[in-house]
Protein backbone atom coordinates (compact mmCIF):
# COMPACT_ATOMS: atom_id res chain seq x y z
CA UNK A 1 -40.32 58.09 46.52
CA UNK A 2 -39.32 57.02 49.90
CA UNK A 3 -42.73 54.53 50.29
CA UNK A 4 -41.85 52.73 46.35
CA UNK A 5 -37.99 51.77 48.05
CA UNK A 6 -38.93 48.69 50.77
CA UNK A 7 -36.71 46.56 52.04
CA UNK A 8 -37.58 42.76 51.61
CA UNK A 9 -39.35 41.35 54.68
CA UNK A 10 -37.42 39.37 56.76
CA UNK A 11 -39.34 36.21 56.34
CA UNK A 12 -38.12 36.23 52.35
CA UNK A 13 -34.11 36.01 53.05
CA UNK A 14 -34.65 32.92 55.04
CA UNK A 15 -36.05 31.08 51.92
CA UNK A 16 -33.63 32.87 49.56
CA UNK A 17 -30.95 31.19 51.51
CA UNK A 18 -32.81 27.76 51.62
CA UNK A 19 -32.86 27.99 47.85
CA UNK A 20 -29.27 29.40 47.68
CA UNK A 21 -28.35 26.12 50.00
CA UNK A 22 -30.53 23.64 47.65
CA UNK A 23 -28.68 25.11 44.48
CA UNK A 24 -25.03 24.20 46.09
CA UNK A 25 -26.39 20.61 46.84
CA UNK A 26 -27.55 19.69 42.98
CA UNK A 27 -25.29 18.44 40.80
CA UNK A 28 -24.60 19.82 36.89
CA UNK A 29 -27.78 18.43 35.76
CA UNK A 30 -30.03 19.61 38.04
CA UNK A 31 -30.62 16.29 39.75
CA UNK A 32 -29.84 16.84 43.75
CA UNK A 33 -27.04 15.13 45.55
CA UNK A 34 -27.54 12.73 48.18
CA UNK A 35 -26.71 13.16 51.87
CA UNK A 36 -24.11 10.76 51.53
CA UNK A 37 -22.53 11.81 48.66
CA UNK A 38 -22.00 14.66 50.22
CA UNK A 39 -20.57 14.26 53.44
CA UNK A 40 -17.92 11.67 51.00
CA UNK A 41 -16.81 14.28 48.93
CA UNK A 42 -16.07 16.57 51.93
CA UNK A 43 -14.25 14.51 53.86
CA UNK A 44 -12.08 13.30 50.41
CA UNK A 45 -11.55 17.55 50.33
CA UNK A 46 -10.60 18.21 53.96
CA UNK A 47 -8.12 15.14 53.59
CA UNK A 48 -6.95 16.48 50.39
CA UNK A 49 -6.20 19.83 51.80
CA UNK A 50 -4.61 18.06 55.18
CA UNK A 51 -2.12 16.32 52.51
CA UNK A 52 -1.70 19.61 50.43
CA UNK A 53 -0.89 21.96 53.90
CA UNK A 54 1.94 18.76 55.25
CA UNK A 55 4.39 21.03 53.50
CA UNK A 56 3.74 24.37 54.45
CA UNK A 57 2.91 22.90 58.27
CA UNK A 58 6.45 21.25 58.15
CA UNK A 59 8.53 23.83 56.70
CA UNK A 60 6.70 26.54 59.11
CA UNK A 61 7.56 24.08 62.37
CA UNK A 62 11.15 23.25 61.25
CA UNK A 63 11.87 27.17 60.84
CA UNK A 64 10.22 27.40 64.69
CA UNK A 65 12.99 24.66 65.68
CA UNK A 66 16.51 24.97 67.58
CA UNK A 67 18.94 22.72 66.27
CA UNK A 68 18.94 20.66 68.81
CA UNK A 69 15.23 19.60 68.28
CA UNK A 70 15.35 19.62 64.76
CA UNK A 71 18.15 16.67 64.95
CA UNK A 72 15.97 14.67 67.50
CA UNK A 73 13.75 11.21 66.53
CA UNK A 74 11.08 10.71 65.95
CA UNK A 75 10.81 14.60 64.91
CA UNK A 76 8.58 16.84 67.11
CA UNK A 77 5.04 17.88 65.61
CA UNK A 78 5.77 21.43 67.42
CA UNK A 79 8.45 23.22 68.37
CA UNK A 80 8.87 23.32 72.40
CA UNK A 81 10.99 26.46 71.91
CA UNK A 82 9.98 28.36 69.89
CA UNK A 83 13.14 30.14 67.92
CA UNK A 84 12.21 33.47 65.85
CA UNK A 85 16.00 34.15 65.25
CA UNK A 86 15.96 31.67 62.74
CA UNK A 87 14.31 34.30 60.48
CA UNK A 88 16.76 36.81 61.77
CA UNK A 89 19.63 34.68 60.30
CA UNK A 90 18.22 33.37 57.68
CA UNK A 91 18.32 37.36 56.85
CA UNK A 92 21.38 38.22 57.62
CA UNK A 93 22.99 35.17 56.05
CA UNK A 94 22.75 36.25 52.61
CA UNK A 95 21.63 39.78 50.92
CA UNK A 96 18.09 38.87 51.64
CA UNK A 97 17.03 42.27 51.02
CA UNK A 98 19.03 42.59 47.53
CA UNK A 99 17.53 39.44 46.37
CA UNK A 100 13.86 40.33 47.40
CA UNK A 101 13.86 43.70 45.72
CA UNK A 102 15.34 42.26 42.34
CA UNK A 103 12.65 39.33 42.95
CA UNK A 104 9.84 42.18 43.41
CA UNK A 105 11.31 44.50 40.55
CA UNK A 106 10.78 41.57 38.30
CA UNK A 107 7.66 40.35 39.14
CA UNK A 108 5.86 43.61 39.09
CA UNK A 109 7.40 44.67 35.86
CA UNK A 110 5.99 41.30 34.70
CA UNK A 111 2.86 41.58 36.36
CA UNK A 112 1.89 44.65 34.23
CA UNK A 113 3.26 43.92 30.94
CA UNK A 114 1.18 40.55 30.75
CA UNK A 115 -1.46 42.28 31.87
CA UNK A 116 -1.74 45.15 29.20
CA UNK A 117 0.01 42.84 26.25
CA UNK A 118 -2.21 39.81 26.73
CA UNK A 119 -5.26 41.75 26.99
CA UNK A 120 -5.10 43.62 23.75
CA UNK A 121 -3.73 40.98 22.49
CA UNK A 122 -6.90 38.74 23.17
CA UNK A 123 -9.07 41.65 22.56
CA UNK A 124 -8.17 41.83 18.87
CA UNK A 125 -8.93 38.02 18.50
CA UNK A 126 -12.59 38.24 20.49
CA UNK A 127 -13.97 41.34 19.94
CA UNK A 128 -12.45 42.72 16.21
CA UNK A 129 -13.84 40.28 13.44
CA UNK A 130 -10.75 40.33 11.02
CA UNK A 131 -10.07 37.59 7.89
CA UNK A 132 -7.69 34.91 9.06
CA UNK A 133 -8.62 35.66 12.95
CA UNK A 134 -9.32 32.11 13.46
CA UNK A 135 -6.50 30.25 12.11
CA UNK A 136 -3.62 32.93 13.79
CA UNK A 137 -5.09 32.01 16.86
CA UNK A 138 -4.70 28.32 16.19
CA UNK A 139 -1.37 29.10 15.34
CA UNK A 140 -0.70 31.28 18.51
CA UNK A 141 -2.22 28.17 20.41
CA UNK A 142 0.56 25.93 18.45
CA UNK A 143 3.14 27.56 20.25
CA UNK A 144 2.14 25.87 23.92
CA UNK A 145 3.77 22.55 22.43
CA UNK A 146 7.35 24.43 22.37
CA UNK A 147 9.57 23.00 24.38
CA UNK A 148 11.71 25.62 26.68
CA UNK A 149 14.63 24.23 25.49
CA UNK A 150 13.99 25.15 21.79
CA UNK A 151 14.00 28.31 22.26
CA UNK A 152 16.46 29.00 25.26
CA UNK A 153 19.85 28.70 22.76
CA UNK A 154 18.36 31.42 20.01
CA UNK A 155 16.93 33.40 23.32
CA UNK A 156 19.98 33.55 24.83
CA UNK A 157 22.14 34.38 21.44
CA UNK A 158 19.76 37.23 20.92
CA UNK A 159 19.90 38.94 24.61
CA UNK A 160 23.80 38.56 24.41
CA UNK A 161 24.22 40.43 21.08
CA UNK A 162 21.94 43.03 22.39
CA UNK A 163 24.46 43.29 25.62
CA UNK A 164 21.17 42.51 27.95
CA UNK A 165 23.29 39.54 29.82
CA UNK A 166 23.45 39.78 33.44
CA UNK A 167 20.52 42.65 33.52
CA UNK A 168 17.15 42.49 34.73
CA UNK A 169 15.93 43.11 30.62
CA UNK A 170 15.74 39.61 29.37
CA UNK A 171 13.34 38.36 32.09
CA UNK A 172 10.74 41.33 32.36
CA UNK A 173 11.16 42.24 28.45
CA UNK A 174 9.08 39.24 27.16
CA UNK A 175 6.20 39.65 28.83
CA UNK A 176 5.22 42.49 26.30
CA UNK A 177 4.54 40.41 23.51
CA UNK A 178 2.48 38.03 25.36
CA UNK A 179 2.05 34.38 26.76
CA UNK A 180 -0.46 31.51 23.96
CA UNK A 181 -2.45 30.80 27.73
CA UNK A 182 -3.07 33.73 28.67
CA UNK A 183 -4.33 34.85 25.68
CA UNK A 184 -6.87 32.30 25.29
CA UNK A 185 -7.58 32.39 28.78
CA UNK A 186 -8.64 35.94 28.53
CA UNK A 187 -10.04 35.35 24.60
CA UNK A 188 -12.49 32.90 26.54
CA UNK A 189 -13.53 35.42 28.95
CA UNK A 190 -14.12 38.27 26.48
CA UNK A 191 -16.16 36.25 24.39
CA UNK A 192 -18.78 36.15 26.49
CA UNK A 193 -19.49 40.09 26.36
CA UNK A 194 -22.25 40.89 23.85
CA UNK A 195 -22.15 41.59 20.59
CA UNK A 196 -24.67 43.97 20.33
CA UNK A 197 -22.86 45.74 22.96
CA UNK A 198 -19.52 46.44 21.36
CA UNK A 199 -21.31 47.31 18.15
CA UNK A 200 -23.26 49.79 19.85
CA UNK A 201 -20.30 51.80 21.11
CA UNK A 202 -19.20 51.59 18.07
CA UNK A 203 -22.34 52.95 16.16
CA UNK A 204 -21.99 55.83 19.34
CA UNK A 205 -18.88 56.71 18.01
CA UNK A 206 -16.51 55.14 20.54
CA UNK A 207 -12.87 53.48 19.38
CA UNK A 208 -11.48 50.18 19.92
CA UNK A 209 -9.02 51.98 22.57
CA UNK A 210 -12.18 53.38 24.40
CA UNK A 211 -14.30 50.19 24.09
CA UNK A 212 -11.27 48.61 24.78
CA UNK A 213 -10.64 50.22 28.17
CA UNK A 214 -14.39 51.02 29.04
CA UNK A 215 -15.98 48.17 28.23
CA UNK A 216 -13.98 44.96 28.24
CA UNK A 217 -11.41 45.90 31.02
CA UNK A 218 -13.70 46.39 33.41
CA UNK A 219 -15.71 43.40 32.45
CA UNK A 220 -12.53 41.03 32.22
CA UNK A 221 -11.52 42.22 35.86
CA UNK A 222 -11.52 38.87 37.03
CA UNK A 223 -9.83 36.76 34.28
CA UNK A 224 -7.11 40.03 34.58
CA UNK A 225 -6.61 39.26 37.90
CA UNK A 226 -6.06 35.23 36.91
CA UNK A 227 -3.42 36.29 34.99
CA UNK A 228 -2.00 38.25 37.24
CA UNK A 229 -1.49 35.88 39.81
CA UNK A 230 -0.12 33.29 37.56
CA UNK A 231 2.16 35.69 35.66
CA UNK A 232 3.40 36.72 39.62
CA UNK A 233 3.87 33.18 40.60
CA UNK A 234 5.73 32.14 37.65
CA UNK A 235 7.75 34.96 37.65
CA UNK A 236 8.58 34.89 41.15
CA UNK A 237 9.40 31.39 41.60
CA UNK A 238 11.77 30.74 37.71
CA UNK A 239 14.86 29.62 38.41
CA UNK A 240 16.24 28.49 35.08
CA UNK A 241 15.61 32.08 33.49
CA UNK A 242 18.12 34.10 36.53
CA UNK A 243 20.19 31.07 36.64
CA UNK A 244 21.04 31.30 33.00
CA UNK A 245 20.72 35.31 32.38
CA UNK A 246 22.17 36.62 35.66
CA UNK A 247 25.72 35.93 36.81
CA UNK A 248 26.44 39.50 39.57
CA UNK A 249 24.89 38.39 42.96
CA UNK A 250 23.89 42.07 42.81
CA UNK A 251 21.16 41.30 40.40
CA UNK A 252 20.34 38.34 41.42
CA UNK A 253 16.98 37.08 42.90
CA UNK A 254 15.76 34.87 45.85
CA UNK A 255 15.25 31.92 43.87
CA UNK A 256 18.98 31.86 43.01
CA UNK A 257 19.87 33.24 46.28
CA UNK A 258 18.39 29.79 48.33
CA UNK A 259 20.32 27.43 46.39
CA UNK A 260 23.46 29.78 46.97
CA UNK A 261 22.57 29.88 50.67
CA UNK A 262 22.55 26.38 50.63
CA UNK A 263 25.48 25.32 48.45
CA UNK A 264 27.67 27.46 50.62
CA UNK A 265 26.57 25.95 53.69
CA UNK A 266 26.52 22.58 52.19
CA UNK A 267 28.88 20.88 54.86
CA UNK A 268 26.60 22.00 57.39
CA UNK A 269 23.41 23.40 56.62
CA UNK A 270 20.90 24.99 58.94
CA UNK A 271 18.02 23.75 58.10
CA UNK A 272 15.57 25.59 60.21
CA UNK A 273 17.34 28.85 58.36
CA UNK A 274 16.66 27.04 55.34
CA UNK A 275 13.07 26.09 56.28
CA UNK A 276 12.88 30.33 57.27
CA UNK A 277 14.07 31.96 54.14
CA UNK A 278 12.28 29.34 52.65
CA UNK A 279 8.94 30.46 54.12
CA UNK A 280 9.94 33.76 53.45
CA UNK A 281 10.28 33.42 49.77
CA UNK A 282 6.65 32.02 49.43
CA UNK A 283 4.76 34.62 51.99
CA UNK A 284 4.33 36.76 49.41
CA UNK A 285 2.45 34.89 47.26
CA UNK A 286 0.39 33.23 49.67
CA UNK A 287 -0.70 37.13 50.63
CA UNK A 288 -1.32 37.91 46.85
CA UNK A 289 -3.16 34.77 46.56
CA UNK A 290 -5.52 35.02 49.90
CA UNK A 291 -6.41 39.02 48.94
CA UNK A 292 -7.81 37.76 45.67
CA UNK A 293 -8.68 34.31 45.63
CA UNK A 294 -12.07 35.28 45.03
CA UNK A 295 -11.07 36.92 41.64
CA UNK A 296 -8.45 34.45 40.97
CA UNK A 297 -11.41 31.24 41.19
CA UNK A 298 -14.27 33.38 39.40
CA UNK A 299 -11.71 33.94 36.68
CA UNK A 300 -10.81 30.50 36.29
CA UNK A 301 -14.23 29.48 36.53
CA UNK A 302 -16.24 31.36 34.06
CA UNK A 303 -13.61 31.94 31.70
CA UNK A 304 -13.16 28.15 31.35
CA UNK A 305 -16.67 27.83 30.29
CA UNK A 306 -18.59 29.36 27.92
């Protein structure tokens, strides 16, 4: 047994690179790119991304700065001291802590609830053949061209007669019955399992639930993981859902605590304690997005395309 199991010889992975290089350099229809062409569209991407990281640059360097540099011009493109009690302020300043753990109670709570309700939710309209399947999803679909402010009155009205005003309930609640993207994000992915597949579990004797689990959630690990990060984004970063459903500072998040930090320093604002908390707020994110960007691209990728 040990004499059928070779490894390749080593004079095979240098073509199988070659060809993996000469796949990357043809375009869509199999035509290859020139060496021009290229080199253009790099640079136009490494300028792109230049533009794109100005921001996060900036607001990183301005939390570095004392406030005496900050004021000078031209501005410095690095801070000459560099001030880490900026972050240590911008902490202290306001109930940092409070705000981050209602921020992170929400998100995670939302996080999990897409996750499960969007997937079973796309699962029944991919995988279960069912009369009028079709046009509900159309209809599910329709509901992307709702306007937020349509619904906010009657969403509002209903979380105040249930007494759910000023709790954490009314933004963590409706992620269980699902977002119309996410569901045909992850419709688009499951649709590509085979057919014959699922029927054979189900001539084996398995359930939905068990193909459901087995199967497909294993398989739609990367479109999952899509969703998760944009479910965790949006969640993390709304501002018009706390502003309008929370009104205690003690349940408020970090979104709503910047703009308080600010307004009550609005005479004279620190803006390197700004730029701080800012950077703060977003770290985060950039973490959950740099652990599983390779998930998060795959997802959006193949589930785009069919």
């Amino acid at each position: 047994m040990s004499t059928m199991i070779q490894t390749p010889p080593e004079n095979i992975v240098p073509g199988r690179k070659k060809a993996n290089a000469e796949q990357y350099n043809r375009r869509a229809d199999g035509t290859k790119r020139s060496w021009h062409s290229t080199l253009i569209a790099r640079i136009v991407m490494i300028i792109l991304s230049i533009l794109f990281l100005m921001p996060l640059y900036w607001m990183i360097v301005s939390a570095l700065k004392s406030d005496q540099e900050l004021a000078k011009f031209p501005p410095t493109l690095f801070p000459h001291n560099v001030e880490f009690g900026n972050f240590v302020k911008a902490v202290t300043a306001m109930p940092f802590l409070q705000f981050f753990a209602n921020s992170a109670i929400i998100t995670i709570s939302v996080v999990l609830l897409s996750v499960i309700s969007n997937f079973i939710i796309a699962y029944g309209f991919a995988c279960i053949d069912w009369p009028g399947r079709d046009k509900l999803f159309y209809v599910v679909i329709a509901t992307l061209f709702l306007p937020f402010p349509v619904t906010l009155i009657p969403m509002f009205d209903m979380w105040a007669r249930l007494g759910l005003v000023n709790t954490l309930f009314p933004l963590i609640l409706p992620a269980m019955f699902g977002s119309a993207f996410y569901v045909f994000l992850l419709r688009q992915f499951l649709k590509q399992i085979p057919q014959p597949m699922l029927d054979a579990a189900r001539v084996d004797g398995a359930s939905e639930w068990t193909i459901l689990w087995r199967i497909a959630f294993p398989t739609a690990m990367p479109a999952l993981t899509t969703v998760a990060i944009f479910s965790a984004v949006g969640s993390w970063n709304d501002f018009m859902g706390p502003l309008i459903y929370l009104q205690d500072q003690k349940v408020q998040t970090l979104s709503i605590g910047l703009q308080t930090f600010r307004s009550v320093n609005a005479q004279d604002v620190s803006f390197n304690q700004l730029m701080a908390a800012s950077f703060l707020v977003i770290l985060p994110l950039l973490l959950l997005f740099f652990i599983f960007q390779r998930y998060f691209i795959r997802g959006i990728t193949i589930g785009g395309f069919k």
